[in-house]
N, C-alpha and C. Protein backbone atom coordinates (compact mmCIF):
# COMPACT_ATOMS: atom_id res chain seq x y z
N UNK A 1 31.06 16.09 -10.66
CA UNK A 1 30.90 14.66 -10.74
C UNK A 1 29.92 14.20 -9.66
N UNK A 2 29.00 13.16 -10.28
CA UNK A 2 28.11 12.67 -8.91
C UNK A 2 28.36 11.01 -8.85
N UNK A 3 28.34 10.47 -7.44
CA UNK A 3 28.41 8.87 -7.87
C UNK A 3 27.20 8.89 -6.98
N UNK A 4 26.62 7.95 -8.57
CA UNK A 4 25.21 7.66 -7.57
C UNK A 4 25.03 6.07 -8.46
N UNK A 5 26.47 5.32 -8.60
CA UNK A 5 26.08 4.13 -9.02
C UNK A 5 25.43 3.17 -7.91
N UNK A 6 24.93 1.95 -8.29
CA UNK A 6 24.62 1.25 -7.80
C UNK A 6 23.08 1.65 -7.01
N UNK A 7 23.01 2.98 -7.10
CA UNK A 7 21.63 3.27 -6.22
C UNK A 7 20.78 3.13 -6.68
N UNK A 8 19.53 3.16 -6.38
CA UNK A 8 17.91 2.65 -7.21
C UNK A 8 17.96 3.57 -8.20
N UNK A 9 17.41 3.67 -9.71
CA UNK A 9 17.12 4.49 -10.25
C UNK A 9 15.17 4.72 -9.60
N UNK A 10 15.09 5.83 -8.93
CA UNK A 10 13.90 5.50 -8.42
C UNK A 10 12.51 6.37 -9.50
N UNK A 11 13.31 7.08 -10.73
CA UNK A 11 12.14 7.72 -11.50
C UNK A 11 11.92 6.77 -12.52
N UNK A 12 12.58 5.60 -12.07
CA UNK A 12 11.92 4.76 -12.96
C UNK A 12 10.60 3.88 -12.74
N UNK A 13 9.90 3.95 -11.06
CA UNK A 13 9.01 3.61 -10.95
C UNK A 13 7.75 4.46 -11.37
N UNK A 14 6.35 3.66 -11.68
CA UNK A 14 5.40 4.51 -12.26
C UNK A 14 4.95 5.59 -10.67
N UNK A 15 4.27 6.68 -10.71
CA UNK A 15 4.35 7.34 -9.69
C UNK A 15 2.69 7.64 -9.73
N UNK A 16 1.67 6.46 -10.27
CA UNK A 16 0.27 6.49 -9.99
C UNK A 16 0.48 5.80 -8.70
N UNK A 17 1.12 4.76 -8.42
CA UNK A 17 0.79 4.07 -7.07
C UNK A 17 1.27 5.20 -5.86
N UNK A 18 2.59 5.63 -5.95
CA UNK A 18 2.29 6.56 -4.52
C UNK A 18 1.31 7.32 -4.41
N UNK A 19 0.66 7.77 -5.12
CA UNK A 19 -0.82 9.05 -5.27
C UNK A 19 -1.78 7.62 -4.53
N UNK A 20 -1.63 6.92 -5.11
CA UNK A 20 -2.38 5.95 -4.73
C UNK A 20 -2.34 5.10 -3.48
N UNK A 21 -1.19 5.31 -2.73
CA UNK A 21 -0.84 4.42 -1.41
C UNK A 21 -1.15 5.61 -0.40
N UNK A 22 -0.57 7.04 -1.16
CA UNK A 22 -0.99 7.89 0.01
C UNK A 22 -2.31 8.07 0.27
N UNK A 23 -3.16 8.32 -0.43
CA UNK A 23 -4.97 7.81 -0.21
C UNK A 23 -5.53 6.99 0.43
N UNK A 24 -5.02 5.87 0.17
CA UNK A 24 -5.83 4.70 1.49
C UNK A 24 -5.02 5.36 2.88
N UNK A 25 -3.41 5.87 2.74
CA UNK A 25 -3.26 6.00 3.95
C UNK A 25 -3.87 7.45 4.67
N UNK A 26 -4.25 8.22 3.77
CA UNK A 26 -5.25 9.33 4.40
C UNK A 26 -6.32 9.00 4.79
N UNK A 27 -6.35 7.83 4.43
CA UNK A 27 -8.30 7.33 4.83
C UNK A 27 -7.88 6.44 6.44
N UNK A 28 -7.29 5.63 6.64
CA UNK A 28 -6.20 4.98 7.76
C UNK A 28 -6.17 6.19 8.89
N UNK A 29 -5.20 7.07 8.41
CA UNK A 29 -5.06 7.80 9.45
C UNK A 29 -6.53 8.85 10.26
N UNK A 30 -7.33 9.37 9.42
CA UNK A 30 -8.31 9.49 9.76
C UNK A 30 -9.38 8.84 10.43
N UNK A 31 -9.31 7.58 10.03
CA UNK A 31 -10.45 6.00 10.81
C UNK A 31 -8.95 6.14 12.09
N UNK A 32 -7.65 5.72 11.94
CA UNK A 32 -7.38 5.58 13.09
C UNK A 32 -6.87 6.32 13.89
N UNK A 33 -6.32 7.49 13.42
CA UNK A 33 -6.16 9.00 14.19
C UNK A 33 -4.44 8.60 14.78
N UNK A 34 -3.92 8.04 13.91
CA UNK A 34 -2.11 7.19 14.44
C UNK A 34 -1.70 7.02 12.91
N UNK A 35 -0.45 7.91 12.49
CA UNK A 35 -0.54 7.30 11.49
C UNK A 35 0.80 6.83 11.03
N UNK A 36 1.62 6.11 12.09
CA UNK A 36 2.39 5.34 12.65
C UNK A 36 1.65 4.01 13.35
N UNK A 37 0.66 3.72 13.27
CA UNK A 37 -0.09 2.50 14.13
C UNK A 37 0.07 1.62 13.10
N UNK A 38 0.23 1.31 11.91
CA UNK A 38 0.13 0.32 10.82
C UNK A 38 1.90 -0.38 11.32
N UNK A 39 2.56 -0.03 12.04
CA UNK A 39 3.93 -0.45 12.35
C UNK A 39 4.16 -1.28 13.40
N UNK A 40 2.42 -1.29 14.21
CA UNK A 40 2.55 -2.17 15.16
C UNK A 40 1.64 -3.47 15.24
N UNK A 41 1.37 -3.73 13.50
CA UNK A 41 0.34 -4.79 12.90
C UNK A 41 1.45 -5.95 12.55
N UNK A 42 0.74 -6.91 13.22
CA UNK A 42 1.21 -8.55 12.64
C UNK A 42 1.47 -8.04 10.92
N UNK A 43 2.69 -8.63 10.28
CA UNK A 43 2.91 -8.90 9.29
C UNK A 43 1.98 -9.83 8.30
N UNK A 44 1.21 -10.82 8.78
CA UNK A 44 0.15 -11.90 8.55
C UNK A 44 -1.24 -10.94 8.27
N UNK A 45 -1.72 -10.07 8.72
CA UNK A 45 -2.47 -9.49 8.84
C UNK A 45 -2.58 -8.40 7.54
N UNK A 46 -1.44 -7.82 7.18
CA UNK A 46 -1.35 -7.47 6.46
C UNK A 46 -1.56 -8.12 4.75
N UNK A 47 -0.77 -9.54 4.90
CA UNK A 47 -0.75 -10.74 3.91
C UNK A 47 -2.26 -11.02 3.63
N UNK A 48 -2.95 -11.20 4.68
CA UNK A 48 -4.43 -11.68 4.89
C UNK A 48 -5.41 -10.25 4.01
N UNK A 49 -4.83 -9.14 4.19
CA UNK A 49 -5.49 -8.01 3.55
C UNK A 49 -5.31 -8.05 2.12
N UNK A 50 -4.36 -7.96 1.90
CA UNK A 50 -3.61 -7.81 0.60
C UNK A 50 -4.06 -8.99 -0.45
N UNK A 51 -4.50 -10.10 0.81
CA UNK A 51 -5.19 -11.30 -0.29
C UNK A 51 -6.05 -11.04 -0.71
N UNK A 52 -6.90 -10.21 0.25
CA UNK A 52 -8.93 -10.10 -0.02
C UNK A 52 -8.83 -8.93 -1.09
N UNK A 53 -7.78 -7.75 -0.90
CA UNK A 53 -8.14 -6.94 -1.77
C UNK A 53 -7.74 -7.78 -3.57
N UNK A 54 -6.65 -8.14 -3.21
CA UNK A 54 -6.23 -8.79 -4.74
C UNK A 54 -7.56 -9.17 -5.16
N UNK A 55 -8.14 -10.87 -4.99
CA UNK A 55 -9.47 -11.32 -4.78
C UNK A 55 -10.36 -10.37 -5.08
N UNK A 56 -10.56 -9.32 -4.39
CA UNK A 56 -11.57 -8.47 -4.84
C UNK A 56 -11.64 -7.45 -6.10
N UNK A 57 -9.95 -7.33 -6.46
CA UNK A 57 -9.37 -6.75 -7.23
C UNK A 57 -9.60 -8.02 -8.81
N UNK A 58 -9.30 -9.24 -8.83
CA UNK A 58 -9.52 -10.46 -9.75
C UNK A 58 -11.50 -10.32 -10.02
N UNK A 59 -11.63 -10.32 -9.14
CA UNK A 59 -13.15 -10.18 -9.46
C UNK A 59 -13.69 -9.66 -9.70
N UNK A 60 -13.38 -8.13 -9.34
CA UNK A 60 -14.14 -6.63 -10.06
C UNK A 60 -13.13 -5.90 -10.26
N UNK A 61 -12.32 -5.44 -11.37
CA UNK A 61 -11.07 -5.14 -11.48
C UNK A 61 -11.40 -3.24 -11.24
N UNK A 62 -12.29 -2.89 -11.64
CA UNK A 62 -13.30 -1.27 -11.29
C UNK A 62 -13.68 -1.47 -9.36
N UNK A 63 -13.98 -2.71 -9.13
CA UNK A 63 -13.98 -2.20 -7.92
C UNK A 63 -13.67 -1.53 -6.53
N UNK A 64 -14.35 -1.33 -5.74
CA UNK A 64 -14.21 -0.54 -4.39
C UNK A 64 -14.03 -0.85 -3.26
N UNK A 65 -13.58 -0.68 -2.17
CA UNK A 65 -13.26 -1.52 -0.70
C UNK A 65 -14.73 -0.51 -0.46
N UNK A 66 -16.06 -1.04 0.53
CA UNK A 66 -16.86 -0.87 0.61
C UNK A 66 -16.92 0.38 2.09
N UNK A 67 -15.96 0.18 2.87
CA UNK A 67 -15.57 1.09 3.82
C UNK A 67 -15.36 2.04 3.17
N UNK A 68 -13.99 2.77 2.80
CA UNK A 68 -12.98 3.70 2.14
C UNK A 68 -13.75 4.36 0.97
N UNK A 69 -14.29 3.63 0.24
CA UNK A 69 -14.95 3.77 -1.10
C UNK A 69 -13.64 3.90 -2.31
N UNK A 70 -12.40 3.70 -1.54
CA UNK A 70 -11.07 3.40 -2.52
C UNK A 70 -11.03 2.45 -3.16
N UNK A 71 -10.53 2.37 -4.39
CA UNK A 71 -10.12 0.77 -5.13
C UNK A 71 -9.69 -0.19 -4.35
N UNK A 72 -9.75 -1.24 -4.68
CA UNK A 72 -9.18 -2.29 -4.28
C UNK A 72 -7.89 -2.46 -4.32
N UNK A 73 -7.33 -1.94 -5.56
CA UNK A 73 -6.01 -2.20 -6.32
C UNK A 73 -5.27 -0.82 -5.44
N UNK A 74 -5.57 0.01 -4.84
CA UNK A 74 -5.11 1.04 -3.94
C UNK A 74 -4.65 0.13 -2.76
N UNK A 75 -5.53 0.02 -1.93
CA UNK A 75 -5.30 -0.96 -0.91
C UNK A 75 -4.26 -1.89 -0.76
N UNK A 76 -4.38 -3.15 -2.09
CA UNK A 76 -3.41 -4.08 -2.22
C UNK A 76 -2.53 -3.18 -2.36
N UNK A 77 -1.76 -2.85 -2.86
CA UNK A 77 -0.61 -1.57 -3.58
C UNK A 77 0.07 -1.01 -1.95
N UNK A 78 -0.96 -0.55 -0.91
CA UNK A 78 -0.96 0.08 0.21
C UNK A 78 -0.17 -1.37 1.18
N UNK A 79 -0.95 -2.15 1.54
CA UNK A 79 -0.66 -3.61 2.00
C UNK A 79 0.53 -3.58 1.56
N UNK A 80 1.18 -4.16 0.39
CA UNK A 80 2.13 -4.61 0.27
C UNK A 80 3.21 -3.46 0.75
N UNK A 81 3.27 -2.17 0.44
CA UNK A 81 4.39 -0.92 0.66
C UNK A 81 4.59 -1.33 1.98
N UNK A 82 3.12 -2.08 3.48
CA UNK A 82 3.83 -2.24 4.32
C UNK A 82 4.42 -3.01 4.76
N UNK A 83 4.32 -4.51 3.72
CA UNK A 83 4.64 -5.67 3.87
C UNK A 83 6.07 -5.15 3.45
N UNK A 84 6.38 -4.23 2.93
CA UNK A 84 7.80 -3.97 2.12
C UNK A 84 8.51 -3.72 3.19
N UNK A 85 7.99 -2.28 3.72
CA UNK A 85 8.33 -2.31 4.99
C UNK A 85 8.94 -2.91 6.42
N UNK A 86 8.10 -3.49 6.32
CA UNK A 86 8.24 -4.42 8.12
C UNK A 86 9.14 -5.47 7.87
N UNK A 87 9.33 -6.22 6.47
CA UNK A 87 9.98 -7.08 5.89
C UNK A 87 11.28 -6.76 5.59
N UNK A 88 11.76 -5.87 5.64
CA UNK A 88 12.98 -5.17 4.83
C UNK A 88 14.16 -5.65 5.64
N UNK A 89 14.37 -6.49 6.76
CA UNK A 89 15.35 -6.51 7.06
C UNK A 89 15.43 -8.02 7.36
């Protein structure tokens, strides 16, 4: 017998975005060589990112963050996991 009520069913999320959150954060940790430093960013900052990529994401839905050469829609996706994060309590 297993009790695993009430817990997330978590294979029910699609599993392109983690392939996809871990990428911007390989690109992160490399530009910042910490890859624990995103934990010591204003929450706002993050919000402020997550806007421009959306925005950039509404406007060229194919497009690229011009740094990274990653999607846009990576990024936002990335942003928010840490807005999920820092927010969680």
């Amino acid at each position: 017998m297993k009790y695993d009520e009430g817990k997330p069913k978590l294979t029910l999320c699609p599993t392109e975005i983690i392939t996809a959150i871990a990428r911007v954060r390989e690109n992160g940790v490399e530009k910042y060589r910490d890859k624990d430093c995103w934990k010591t960013v204003e929450p706002q900052r993050y919000r402020d990112a997550a806007f421009r990529h959306f925005v950039s994401y509404i406007n060229d839905p194919s497009g690229v963050d011009e740094e990274s050469g990653l999607p846009h829609l990576w990024h936002l996706a990335c942003n928010i996991a840490f807005l999920c994060e820092l927010e969680k309590d």
